[in-house]
C-alpha atoms as a PDB file:
ATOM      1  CA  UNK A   1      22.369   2.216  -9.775  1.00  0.00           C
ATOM      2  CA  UNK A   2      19.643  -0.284  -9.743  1.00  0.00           C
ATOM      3  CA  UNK A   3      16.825   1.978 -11.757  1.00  0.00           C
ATOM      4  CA  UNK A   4      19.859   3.207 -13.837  1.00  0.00           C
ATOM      5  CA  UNK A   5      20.620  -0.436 -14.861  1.00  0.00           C
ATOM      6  CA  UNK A   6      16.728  -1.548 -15.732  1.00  0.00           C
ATOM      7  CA  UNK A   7      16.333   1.540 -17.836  1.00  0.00           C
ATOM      8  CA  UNK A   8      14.848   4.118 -15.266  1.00  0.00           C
ATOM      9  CA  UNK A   9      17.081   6.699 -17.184  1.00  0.00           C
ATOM     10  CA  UNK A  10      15.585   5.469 -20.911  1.00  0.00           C
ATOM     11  CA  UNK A  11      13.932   8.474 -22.573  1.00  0.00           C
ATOM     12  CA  UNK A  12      10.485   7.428 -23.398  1.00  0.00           C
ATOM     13  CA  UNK A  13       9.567   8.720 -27.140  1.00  0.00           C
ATOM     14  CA  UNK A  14       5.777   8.722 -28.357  1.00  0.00           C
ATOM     15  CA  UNK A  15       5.302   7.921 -32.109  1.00  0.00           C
ATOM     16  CA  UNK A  16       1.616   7.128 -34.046  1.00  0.00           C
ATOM     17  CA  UNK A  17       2.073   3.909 -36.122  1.00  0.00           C
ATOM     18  CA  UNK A  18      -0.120   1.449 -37.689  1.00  0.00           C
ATOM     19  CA  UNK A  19       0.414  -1.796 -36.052  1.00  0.00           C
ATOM     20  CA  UNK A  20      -1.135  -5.363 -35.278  1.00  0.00           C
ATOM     21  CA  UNK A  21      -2.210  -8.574 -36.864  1.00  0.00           C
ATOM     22  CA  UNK A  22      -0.100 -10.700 -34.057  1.00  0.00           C
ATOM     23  CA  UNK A  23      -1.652 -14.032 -33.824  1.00  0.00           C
ATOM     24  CA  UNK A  24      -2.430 -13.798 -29.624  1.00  0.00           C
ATOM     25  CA  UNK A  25      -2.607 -16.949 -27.684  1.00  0.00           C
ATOM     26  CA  UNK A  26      -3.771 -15.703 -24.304  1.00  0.00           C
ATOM     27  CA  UNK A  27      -6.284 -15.899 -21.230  1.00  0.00           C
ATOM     28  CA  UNK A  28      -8.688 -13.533 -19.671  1.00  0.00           C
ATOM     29  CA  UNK A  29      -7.740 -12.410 -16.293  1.00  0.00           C
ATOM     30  CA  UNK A  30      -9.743 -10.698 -13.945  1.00  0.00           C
ATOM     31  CA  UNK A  31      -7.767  -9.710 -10.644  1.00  0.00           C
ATOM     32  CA  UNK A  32      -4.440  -7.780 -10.239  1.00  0.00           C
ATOM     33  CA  UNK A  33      -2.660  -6.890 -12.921  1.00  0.00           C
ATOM     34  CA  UNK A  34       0.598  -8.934 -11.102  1.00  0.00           C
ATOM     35  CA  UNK A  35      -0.881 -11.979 -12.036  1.00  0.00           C
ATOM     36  CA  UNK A  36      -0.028 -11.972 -15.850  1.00  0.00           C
ATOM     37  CA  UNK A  37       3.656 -12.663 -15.498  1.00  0.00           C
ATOM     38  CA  UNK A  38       2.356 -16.222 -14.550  1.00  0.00           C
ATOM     39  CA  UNK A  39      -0.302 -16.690 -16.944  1.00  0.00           C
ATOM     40  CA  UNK A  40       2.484 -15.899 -19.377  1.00  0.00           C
ATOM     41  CA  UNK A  41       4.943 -18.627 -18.010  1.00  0.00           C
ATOM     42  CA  UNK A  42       2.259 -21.485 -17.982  1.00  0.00           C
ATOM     43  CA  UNK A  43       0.832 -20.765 -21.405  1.00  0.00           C
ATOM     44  CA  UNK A  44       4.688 -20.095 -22.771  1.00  0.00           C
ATOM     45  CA  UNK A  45       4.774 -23.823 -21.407  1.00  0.00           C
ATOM     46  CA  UNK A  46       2.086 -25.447 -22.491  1.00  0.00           C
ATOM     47  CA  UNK A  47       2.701 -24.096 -26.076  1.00  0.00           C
ATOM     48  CA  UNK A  48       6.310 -25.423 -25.519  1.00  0.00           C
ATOM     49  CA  UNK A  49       4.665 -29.115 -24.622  1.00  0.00           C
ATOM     50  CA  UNK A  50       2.801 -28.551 -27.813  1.00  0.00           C
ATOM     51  CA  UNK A  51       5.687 -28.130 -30.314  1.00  0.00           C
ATOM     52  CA  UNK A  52       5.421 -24.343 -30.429  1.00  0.00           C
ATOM     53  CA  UNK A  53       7.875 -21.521 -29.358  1.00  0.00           C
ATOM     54  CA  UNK A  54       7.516 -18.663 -28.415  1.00  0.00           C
ATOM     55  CA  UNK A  55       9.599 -15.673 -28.191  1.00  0.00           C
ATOM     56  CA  UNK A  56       7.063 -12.592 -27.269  1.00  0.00           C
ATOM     57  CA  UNK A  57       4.582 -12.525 -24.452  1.00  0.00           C
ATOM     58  CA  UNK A  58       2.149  -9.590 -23.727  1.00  0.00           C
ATOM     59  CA  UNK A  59      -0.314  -8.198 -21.959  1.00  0.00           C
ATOM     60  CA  UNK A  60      -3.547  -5.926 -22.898  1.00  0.00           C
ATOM     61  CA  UNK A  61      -4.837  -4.202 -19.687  1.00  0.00           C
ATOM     62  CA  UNK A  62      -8.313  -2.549 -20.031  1.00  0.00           C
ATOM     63  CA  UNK A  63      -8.661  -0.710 -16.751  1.00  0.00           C
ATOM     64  CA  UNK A  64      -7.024   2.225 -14.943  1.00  0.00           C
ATOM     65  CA  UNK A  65      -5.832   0.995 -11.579  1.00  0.00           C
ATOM     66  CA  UNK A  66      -6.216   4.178 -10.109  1.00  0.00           C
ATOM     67  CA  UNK A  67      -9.917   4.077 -11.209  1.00  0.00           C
ATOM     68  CA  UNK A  68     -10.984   0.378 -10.622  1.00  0.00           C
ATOM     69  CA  UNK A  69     -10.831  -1.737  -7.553  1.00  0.00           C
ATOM     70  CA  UNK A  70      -7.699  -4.016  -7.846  1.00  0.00           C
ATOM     71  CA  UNK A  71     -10.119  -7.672  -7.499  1.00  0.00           C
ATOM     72  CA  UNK A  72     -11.785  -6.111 -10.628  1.00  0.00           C
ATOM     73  CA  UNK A  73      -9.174  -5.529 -13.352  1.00  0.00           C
ATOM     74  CA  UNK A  74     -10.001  -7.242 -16.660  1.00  0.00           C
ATOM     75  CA  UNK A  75      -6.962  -7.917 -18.311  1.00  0.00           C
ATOM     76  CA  UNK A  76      -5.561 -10.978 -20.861  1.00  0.00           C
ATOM     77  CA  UNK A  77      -2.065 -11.856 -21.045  1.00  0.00           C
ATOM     78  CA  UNK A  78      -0.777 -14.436 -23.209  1.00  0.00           C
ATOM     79  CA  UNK A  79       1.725 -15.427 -26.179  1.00  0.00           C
ATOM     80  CA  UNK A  80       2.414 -14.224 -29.692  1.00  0.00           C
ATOM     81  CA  UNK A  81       2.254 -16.774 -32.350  1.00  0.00           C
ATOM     82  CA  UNK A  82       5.594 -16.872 -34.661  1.00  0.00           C
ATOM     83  CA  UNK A  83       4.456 -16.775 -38.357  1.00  0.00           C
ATOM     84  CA  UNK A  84       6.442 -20.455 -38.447  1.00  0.00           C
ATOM     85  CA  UNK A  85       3.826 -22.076 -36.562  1.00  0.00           C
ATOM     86  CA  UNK A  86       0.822 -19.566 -37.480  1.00  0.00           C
ATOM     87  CA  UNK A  87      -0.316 -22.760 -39.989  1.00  0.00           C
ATOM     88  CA  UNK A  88      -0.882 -24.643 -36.296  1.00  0.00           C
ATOM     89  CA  UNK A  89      -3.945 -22.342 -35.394  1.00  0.00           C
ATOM     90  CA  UNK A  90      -6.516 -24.424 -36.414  1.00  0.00           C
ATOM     91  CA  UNK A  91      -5.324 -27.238 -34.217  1.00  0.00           C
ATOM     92  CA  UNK A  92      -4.405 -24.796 -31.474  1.00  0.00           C
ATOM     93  CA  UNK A  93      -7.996 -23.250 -31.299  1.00  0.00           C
ATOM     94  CA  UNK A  94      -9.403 -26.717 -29.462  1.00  0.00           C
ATOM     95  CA  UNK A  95      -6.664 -25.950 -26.570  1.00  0.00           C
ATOM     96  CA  UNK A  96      -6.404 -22.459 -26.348  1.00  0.00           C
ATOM     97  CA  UNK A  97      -8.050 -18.946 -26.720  1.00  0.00           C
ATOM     98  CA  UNK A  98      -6.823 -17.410 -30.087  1.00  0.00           C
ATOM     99  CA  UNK A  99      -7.343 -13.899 -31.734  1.00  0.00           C
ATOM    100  CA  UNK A 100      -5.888 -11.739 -33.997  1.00  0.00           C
ATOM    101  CA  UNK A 101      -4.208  -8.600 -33.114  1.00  0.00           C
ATOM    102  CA  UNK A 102      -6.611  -5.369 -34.890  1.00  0.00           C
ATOM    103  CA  UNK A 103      -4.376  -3.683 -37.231  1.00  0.00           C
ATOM    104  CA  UNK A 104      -5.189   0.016 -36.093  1.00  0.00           C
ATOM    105  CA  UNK A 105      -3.155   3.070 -36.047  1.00  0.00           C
ATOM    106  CA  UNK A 106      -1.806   3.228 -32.086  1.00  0.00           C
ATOM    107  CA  UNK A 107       0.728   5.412 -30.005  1.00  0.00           C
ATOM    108  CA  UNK A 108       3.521   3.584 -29.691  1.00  0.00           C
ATOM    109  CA  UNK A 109       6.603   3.701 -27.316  1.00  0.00           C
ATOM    110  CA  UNK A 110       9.723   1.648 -26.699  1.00  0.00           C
ATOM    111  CA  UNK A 111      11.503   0.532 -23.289  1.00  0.00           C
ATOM    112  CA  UNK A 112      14.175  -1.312 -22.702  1.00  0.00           C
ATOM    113  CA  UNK A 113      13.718  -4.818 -21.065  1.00  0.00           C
ATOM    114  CA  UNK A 114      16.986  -6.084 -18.963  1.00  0.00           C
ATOM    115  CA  UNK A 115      15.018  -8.201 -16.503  1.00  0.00           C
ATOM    116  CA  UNK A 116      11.808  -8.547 -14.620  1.00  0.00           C
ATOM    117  CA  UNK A 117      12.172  -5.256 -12.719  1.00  0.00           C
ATOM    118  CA  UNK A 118      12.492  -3.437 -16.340  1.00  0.00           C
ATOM    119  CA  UNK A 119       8.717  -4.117 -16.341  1.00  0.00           C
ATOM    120  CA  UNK A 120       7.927  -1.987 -12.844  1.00  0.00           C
ATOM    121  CA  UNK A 121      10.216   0.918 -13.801  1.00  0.00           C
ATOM    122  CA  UNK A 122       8.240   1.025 -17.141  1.00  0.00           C
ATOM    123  CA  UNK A 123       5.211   1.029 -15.545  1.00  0.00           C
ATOM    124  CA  UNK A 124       6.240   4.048 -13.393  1.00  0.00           C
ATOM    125  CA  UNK A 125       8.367   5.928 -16.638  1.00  0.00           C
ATOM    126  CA  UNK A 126       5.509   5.170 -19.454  1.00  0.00           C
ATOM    127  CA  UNK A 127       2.807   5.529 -18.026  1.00  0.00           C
ATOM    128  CA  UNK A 128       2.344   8.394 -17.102  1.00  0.00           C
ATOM    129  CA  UNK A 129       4.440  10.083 -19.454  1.00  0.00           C
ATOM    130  CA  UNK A 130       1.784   8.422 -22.703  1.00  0.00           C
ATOM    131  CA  UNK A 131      -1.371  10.073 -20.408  1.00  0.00           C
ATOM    132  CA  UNK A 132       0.631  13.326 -21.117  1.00  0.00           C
ATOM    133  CA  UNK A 133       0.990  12.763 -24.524  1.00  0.00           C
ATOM    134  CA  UNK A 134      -2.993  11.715 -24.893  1.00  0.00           C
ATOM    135  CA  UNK A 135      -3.862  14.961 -23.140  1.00  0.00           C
ATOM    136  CA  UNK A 136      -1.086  16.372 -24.908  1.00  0.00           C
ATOM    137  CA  UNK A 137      -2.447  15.803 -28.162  1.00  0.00           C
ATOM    138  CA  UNK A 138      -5.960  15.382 -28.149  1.00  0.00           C
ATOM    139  CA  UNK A 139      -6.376  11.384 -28.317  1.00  0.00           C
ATOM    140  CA  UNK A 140      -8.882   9.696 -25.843  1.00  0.00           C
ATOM    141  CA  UNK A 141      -7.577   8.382 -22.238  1.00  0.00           C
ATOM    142  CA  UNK A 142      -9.770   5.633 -22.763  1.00  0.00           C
ATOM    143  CA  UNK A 143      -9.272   2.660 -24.538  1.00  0.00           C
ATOM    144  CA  UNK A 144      -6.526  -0.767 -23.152  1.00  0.00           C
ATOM    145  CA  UNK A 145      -3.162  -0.708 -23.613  1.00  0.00           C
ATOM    146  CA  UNK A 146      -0.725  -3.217 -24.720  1.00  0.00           C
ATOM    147  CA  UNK A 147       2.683  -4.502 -23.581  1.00  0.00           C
ATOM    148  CA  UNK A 148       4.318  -6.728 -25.741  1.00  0.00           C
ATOM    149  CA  UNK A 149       7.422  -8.338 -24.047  1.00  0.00           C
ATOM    150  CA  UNK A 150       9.941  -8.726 -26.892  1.00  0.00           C
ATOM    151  CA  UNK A 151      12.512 -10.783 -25.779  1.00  0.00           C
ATOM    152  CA  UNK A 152      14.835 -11.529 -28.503  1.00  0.00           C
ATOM    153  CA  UNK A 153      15.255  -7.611 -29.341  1.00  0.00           C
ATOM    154  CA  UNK A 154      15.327  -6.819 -25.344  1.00  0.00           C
ATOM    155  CA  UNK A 155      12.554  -4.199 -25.310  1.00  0.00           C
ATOM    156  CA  UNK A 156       9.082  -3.320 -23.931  1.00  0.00           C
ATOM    157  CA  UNK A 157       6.764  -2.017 -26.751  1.00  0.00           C
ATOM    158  CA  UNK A 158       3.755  -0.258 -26.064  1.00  0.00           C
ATOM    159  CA  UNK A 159       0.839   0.550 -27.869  1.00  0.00           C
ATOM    160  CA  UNK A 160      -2.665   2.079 -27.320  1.00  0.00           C
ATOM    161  CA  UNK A 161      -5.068   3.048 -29.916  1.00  0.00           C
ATOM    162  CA  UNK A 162      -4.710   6.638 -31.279  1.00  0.00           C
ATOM    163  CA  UNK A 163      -8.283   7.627 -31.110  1.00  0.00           C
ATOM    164  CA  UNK A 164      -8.649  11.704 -31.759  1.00  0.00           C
ATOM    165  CA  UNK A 165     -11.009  13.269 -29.591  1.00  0.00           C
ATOM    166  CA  UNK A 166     -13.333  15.585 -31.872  1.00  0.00           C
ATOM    167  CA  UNK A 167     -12.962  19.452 -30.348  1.00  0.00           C
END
């Protein structure tokens, strides 16, 4: 009943779109992936102390876990700007690593976020269901993928750049 509740029975959909130009306020990690739920929380804070909320977190994660030693993951996890306080970036760039989302064309998916454990039964459902769909269709394994915790709409988005492998 748990998994059924957290979205364990969500059918995960694959769909090419041209996305990006987020404002990102984040910080590199290097380490286990588990740790960006708190990097999240502090900088969601700090911003907060600052005058700016947030309302969508992420996470880009540029190794394969099953490939690279956990104490070596490269990762950054962070906050996304709201286009209300996007004028603040100057000011925000002497605290705090900023960048700009590349607008790209990416595979995209949606899950449905009812609560911290939404994120693990993700991990398990999209996962390996989008390396299908790369194989599937020709696009590289390669490349990080993003998570972008969207909390006012309740959903997980996904996103990794649709790169076409030549045959």
């Amino acid at each position: 009943m748990l998994f059924a509740n957290y979205g364990g029975f969500s059918k995960v959909n694959f769909q090419i779109k041209e996305e990006g130009g987020e404002k990102l306020v984040y910080q590199e990690i290097t380490g286990p992936y588990a740790q960006t739920g708190t990097v999240i929380n502090k900088l969601h804070y700090n911003l907060k102390n600052d005058n700016v909320e947030t309302f969508k977190s992420f996470g880009i994660y540029y190794d394969n876990p099953r490939f690279v030693e956990k104490s070596k993951l490269h990762s950054e996890a962070g906050c996304i700007l709201e286009t209300a306080d996007t004028g603040k970036v100057f000011w925000l760039k002497a605290k705090y690593d900023i960048k700009i989302c590349p607008v790209k064309k990416y595979i995209t998916a949606e899950f449905p976020y009812k609560g911290k454990m939404s994120i693990m039964i993700s991990v398990i459902k999209v996962y390996p269901a989008l390396m299908k769909y790369v194989k599937d269709n020709g696009y590289s394994e390669i490349g990080p993928i993003m998570e972008i915790y969207d909390m006012p709409n309740n959903k997980i988005l996904y996103r990794k750049e649709a790169i076409l492998i030549a045959k």
